[in-house]
C-alpha atoms as a PDB file:
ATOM      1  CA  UNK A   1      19.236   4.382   3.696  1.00  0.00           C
ATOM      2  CA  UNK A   2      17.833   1.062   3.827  1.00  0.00           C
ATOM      3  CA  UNK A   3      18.602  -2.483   5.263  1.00  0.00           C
ATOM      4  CA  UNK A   4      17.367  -5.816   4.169  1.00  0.00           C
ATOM      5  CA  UNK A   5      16.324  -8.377   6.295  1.00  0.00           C
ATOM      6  CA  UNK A   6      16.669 -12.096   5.729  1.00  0.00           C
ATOM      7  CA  UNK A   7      13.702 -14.020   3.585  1.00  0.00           C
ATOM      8  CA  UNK A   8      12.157 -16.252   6.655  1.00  0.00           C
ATOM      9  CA  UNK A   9       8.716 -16.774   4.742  1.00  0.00           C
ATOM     10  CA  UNK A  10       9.310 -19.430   1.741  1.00  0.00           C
ATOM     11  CA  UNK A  11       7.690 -18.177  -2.138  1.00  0.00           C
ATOM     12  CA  UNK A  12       5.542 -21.195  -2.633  1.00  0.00           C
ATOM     13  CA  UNK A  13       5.004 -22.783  -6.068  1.00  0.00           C
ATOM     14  CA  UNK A  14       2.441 -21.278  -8.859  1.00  0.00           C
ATOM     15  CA  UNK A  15       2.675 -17.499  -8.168  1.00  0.00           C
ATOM     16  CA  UNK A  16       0.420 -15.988 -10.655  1.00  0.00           C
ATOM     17  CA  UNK A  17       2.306 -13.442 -12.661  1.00  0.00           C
ATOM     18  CA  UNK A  18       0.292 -10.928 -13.947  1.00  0.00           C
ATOM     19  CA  UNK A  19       0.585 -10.157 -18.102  1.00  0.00           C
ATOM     20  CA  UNK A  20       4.561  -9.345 -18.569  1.00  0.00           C
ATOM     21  CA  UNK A  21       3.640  -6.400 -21.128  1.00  0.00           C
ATOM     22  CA  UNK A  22       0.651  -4.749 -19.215  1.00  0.00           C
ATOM     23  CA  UNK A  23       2.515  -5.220 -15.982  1.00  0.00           C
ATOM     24  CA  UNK A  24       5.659  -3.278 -17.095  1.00  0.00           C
ATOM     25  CA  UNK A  25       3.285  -0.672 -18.477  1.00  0.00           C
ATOM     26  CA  UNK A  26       1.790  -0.377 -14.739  1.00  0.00           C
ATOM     27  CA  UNK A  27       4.885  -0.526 -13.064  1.00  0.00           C
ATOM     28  CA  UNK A  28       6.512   2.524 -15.143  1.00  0.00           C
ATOM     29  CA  UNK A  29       3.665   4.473 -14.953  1.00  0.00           C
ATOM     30  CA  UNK A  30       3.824   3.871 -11.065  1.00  0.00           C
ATOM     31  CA  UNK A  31       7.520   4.742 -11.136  1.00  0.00           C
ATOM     32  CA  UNK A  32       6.841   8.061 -13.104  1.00  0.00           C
ATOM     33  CA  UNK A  33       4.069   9.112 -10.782  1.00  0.00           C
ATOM     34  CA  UNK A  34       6.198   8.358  -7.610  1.00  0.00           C
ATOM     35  CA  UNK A  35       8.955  10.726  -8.692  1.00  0.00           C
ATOM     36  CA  UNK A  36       6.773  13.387 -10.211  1.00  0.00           C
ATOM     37  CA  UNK A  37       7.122  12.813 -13.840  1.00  0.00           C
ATOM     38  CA  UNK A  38       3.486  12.020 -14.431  1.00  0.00           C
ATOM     39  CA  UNK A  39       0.425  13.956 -12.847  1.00  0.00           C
ATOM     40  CA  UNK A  40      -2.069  12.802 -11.451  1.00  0.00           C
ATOM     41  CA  UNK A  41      -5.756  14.086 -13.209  1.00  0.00           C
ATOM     42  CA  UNK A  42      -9.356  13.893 -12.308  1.00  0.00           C
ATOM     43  CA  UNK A  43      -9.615  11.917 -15.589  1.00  0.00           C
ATOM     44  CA  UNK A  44      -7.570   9.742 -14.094  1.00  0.00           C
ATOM     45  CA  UNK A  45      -9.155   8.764 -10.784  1.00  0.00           C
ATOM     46  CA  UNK A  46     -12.199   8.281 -12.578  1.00  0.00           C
ATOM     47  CA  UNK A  47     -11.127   6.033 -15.156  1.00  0.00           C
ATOM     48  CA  UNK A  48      -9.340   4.102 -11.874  1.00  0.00           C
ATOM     49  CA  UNK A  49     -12.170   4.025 -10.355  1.00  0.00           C
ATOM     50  CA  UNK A  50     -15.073   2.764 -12.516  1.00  0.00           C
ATOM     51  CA  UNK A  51     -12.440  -0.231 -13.459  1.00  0.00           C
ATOM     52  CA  UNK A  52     -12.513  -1.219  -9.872  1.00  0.00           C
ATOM     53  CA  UNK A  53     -15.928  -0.851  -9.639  1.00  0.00           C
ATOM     54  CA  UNK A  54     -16.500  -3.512 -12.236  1.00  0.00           C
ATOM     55  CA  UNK A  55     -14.188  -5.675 -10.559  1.00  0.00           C
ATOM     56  CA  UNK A  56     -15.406  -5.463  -6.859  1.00  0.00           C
ATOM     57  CA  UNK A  57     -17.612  -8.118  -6.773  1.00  0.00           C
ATOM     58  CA  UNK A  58     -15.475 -10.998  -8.035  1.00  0.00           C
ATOM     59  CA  UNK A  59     -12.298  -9.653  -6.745  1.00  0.00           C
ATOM     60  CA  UNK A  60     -11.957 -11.798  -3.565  1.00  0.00           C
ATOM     61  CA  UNK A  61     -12.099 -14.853  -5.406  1.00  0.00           C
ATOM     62  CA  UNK A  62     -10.621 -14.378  -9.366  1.00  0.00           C
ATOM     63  CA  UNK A  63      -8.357 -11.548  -8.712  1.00  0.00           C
ATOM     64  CA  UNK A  64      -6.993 -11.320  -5.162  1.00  0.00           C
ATOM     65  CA  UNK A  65      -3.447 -13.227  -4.872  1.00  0.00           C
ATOM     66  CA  UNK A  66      -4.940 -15.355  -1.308  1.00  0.00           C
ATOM     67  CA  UNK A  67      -1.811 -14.393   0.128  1.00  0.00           C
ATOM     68  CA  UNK A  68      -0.829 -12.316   2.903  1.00  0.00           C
ATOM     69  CA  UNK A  69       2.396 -13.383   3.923  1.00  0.00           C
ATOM     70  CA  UNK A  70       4.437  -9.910   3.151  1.00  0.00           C
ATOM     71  CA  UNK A  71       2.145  -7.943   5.294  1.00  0.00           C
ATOM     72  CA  UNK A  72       2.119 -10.230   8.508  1.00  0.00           C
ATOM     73  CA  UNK A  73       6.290 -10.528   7.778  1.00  0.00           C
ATOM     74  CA  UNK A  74       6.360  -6.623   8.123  1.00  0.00           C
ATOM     75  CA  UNK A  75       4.135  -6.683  10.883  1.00  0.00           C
ATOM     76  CA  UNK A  76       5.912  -9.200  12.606  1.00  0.00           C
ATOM     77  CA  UNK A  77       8.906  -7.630  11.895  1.00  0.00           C
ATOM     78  CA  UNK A  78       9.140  -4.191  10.882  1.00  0.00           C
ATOM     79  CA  UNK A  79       7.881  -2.791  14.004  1.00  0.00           C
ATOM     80  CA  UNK A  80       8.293  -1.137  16.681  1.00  0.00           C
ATOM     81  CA  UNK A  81       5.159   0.537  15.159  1.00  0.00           C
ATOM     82  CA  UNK A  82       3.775   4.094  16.608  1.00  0.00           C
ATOM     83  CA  UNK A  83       0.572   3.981  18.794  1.00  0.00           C
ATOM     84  CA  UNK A  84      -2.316   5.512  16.652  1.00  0.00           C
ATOM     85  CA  UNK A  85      -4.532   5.645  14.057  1.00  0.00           C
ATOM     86  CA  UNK A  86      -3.245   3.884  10.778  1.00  0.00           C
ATOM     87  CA  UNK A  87      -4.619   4.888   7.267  1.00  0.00           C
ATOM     88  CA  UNK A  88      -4.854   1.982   4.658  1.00  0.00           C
ATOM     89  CA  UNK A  89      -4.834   3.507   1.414  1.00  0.00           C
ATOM     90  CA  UNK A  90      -6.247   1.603  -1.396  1.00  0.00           C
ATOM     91  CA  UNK A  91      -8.119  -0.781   0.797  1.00  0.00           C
ATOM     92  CA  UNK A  92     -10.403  -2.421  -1.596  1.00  0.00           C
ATOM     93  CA  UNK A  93     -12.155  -5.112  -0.039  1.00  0.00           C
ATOM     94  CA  UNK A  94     -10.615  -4.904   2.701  1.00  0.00           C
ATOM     95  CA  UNK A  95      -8.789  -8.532   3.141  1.00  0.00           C
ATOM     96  CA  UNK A  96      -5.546  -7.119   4.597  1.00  0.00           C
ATOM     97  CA  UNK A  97      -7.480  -4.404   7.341  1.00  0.00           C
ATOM     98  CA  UNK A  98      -7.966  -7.427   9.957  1.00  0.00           C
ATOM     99  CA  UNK A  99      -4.100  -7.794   9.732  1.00  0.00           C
ATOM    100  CA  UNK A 100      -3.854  -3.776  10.719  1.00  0.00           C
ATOM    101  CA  UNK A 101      -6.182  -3.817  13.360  1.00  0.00           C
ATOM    102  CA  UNK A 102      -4.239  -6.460  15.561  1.00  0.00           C
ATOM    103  CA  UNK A 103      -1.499  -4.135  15.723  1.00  0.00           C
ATOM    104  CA  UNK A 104      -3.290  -0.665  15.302  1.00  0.00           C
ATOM    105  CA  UNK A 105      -5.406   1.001  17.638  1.00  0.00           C
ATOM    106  CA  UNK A 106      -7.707   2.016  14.603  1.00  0.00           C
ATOM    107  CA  UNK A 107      -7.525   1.358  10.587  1.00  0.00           C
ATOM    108  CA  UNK A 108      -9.310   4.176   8.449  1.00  0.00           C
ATOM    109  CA  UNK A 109      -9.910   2.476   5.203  1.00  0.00           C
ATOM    110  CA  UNK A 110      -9.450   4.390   1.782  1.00  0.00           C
ATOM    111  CA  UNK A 111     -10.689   3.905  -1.314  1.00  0.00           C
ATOM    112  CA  UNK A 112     -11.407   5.106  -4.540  1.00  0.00           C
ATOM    113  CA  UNK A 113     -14.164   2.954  -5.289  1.00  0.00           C
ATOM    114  CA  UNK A 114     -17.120   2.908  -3.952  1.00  0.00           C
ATOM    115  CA  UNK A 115     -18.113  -0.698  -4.829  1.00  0.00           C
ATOM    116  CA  UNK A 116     -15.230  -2.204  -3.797  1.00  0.00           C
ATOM    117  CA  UNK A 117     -15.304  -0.043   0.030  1.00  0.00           C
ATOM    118  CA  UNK A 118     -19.044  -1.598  -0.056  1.00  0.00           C
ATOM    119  CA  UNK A 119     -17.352  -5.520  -0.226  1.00  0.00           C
ATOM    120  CA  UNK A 120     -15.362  -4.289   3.026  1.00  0.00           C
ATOM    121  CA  UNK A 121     -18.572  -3.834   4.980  1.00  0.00           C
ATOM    122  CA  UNK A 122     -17.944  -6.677   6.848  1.00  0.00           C
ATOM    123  CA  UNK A 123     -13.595  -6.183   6.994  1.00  0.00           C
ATOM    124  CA  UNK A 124     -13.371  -1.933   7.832  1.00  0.00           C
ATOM    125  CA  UNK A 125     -15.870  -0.622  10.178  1.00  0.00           C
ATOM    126  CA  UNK A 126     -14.471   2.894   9.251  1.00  0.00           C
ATOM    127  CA  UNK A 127     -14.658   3.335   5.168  1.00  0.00           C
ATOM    128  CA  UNK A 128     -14.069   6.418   3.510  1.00  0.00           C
ATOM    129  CA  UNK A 129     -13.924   7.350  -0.572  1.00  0.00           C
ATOM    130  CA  UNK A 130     -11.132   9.670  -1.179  1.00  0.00           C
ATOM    131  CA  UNK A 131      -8.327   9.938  -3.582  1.00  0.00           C
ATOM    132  CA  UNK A 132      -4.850   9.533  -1.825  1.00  0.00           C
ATOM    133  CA  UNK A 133      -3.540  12.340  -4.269  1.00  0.00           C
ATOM    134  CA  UNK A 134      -5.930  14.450  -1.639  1.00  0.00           C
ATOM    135  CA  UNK A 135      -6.981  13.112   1.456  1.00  0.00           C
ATOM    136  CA  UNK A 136      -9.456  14.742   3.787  1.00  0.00           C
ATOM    137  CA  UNK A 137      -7.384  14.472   6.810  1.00  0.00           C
ATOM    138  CA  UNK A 138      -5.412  17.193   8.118  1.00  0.00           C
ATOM    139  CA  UNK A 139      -1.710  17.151   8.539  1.00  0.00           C
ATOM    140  CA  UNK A 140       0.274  14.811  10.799  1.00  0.00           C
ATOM    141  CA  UNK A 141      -2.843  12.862  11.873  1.00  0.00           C
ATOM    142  CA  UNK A 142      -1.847   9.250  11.737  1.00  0.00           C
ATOM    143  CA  UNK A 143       0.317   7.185  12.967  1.00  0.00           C
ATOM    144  CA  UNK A 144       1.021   4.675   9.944  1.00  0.00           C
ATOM    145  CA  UNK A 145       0.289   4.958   6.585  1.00  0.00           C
ATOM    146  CA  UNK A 146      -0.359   1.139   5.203  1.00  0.00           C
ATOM    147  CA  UNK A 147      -0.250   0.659   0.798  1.00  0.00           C
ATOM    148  CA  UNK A 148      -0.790  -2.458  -0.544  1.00  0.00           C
ATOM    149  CA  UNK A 149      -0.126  -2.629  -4.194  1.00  0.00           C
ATOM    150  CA  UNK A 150      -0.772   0.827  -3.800  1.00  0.00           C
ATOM    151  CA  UNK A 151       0.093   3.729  -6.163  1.00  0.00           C
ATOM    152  CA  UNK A 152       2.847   6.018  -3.808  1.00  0.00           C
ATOM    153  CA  UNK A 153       1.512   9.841  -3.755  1.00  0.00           C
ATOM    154  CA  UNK A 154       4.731  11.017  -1.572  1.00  0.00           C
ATOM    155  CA  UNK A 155       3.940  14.315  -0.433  1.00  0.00           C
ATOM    156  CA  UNK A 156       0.290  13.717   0.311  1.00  0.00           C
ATOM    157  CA  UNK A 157       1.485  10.721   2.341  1.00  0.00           C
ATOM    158  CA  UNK A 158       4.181  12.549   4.309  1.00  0.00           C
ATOM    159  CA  UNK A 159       1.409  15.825   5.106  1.00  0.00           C
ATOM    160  CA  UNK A 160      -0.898  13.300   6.967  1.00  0.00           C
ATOM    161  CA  UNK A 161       1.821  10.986   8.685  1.00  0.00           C
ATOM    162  CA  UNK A 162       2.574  11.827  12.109  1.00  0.00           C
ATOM    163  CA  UNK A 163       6.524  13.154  12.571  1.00  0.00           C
ATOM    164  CA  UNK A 164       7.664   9.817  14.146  1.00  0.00           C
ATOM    165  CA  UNK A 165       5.016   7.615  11.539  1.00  0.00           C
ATOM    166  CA  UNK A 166       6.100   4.937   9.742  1.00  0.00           C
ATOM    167  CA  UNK A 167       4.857   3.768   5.978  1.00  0.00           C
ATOM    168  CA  UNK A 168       4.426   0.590   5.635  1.00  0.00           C
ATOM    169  CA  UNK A 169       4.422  -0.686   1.944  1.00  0.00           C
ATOM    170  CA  UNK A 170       3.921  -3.985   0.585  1.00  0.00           C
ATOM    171  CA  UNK A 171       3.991  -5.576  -2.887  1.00  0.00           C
ATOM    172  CA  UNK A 172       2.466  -8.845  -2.788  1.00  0.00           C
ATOM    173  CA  UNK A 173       3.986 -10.248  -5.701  1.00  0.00           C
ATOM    174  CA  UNK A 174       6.980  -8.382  -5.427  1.00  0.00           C
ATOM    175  CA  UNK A 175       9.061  -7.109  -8.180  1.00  0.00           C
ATOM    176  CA  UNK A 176       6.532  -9.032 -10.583  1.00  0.00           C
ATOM    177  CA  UNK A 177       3.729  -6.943  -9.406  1.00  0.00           C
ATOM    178  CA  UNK A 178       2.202  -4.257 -11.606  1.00  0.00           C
ATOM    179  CA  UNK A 179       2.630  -1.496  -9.060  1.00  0.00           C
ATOM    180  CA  UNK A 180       6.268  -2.598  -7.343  1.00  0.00           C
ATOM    181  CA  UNK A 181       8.427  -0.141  -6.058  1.00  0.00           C
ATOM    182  CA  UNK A 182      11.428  -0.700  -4.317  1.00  0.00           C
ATOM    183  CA  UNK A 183      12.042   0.410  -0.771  1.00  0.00           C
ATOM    184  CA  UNK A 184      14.799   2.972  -2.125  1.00  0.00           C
ATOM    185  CA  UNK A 185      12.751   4.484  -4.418  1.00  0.00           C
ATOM    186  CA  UNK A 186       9.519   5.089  -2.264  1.00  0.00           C
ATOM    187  CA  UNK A 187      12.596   6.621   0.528  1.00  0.00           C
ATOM    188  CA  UNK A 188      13.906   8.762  -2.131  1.00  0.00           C
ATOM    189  CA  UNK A 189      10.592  10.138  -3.410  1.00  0.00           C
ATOM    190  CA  UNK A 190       9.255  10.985   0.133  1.00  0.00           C
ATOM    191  CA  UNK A 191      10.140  14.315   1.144  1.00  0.00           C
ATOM    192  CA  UNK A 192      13.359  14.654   3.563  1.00  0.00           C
ATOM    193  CA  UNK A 193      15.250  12.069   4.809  1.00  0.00           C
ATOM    194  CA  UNK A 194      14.068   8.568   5.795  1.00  0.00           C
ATOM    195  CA  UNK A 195      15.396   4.879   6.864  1.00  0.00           C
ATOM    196  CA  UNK A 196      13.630   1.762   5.190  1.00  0.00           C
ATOM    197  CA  UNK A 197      13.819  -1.679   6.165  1.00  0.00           C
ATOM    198  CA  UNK A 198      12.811  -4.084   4.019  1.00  0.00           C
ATOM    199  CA  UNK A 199      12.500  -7.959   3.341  1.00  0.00           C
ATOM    200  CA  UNK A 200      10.757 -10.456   1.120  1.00  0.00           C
ATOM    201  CA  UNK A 201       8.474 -12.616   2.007  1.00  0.00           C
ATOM    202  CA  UNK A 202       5.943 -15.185   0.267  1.00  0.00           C
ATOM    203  CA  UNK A 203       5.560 -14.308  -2.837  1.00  0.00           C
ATOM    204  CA  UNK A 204       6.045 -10.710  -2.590  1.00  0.00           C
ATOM    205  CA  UNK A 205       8.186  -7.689  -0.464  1.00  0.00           C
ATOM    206  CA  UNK A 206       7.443  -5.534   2.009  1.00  0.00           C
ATOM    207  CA  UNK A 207       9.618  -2.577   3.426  1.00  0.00           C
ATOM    208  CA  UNK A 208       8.739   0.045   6.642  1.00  0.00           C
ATOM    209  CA  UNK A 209       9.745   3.613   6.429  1.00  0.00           C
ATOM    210  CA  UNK A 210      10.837   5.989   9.122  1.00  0.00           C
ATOM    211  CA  UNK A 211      11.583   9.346   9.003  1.00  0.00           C
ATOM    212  CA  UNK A 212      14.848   9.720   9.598  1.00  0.00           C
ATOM    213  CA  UNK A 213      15.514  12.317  11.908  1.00  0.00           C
END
């Protein structure tokens, strides 16, 4: 089940869509993935990897959108949030892990590439290289899961969330970005039953998952 929220942060002018045709390609594969249609390979993960590796060193200033607005919405307004650790997968350079460290006792940053968890020096005092398809954490161990334009690995997130965690998980550019998922479909391709709340904001959409028992 999940409930909308009303839009209180505007979309401003000039949000830069990403290629319509590469985009679509993204966004299906991310779909397929989510609901177990597509594996994910070793192949994969590296080819993932060494492309964001290239990118890491400009990425803060010719790729990044500059905007934060759906996290700090969610933040703002998707909470009560659990106390505990909360694990930020696909952190790159770490310009959203300030915004989880106001509200969470500790962030553990994860990444699979190396160069761009070396840009977050100065953002995520606790880095770690993984691959969220297998995390080295052990089972219920945090207290929030956080995925920004993230790809959604459902049952791996669900082992390490804690049994009253929430995901949060935020689009920035909403259903334009190359990795958007709607709230419904992360809840649906979680294991068991949960409740979403979601909203837009900015340019982009955010929603916070509970389990719902």
């Amino acid at each position: 089940m999940t409930a909308a929220l009303p839009r209180i942060w505007p979309s401003p002018d000039n949000k830069p869509l990403p290629p319509t045709g590469t985009a679509e390609a993204f966004r299906a594969f991310a779909r397929d993935l989510a609901a177990g249609r597509r594996s994910w390979d070793a192949e994969t993960a590296r080819f993932i990897a060494a492309q964001f590796d290239q990118l890491a060193a400009e990425w803060d200033t010719t790729r990044a959108t500059g905007r934060d607005d759906p996290l700090r919405d969610a933040l703002e307004r998707g909470g009560p949030f659990p106390d505990g650790p909360c694990l930020e997968l696909g952190s790159g350079t770490g310009l959203f892990t300030p915004l989880l460290r106001r509200v969470f006792p500790r962030v553990i940053s994860v990444d699979l590439s190396e160069q761009m968890l070396h840009q977050a020096a100065g953002r995520s005092p606790l880095r770690v290289r993984a691959d969220a398809c297998s995390l080295p954490l052990a089972d219920a161990q945090v207290a929030a899961v956080a995925a920004v334009d993230m790809l959604l690995f459902p049952t791996e997130t669900a082992r390490v969330l804690a049994p009253h965690g929430v995901v949060l998980w935020i689009n920035q550019l909403g259903e334009d970005g190359p990795l958007y998922l709607p709230a419904a479909e992360v809840a649906a391709a979680l294991p068991g039953d949960w409740l979403a709340v979601e909203a837009d904001a900015g340019w982009g959409s955010w929603a916070v998952l509970r389990p719902g028992h």
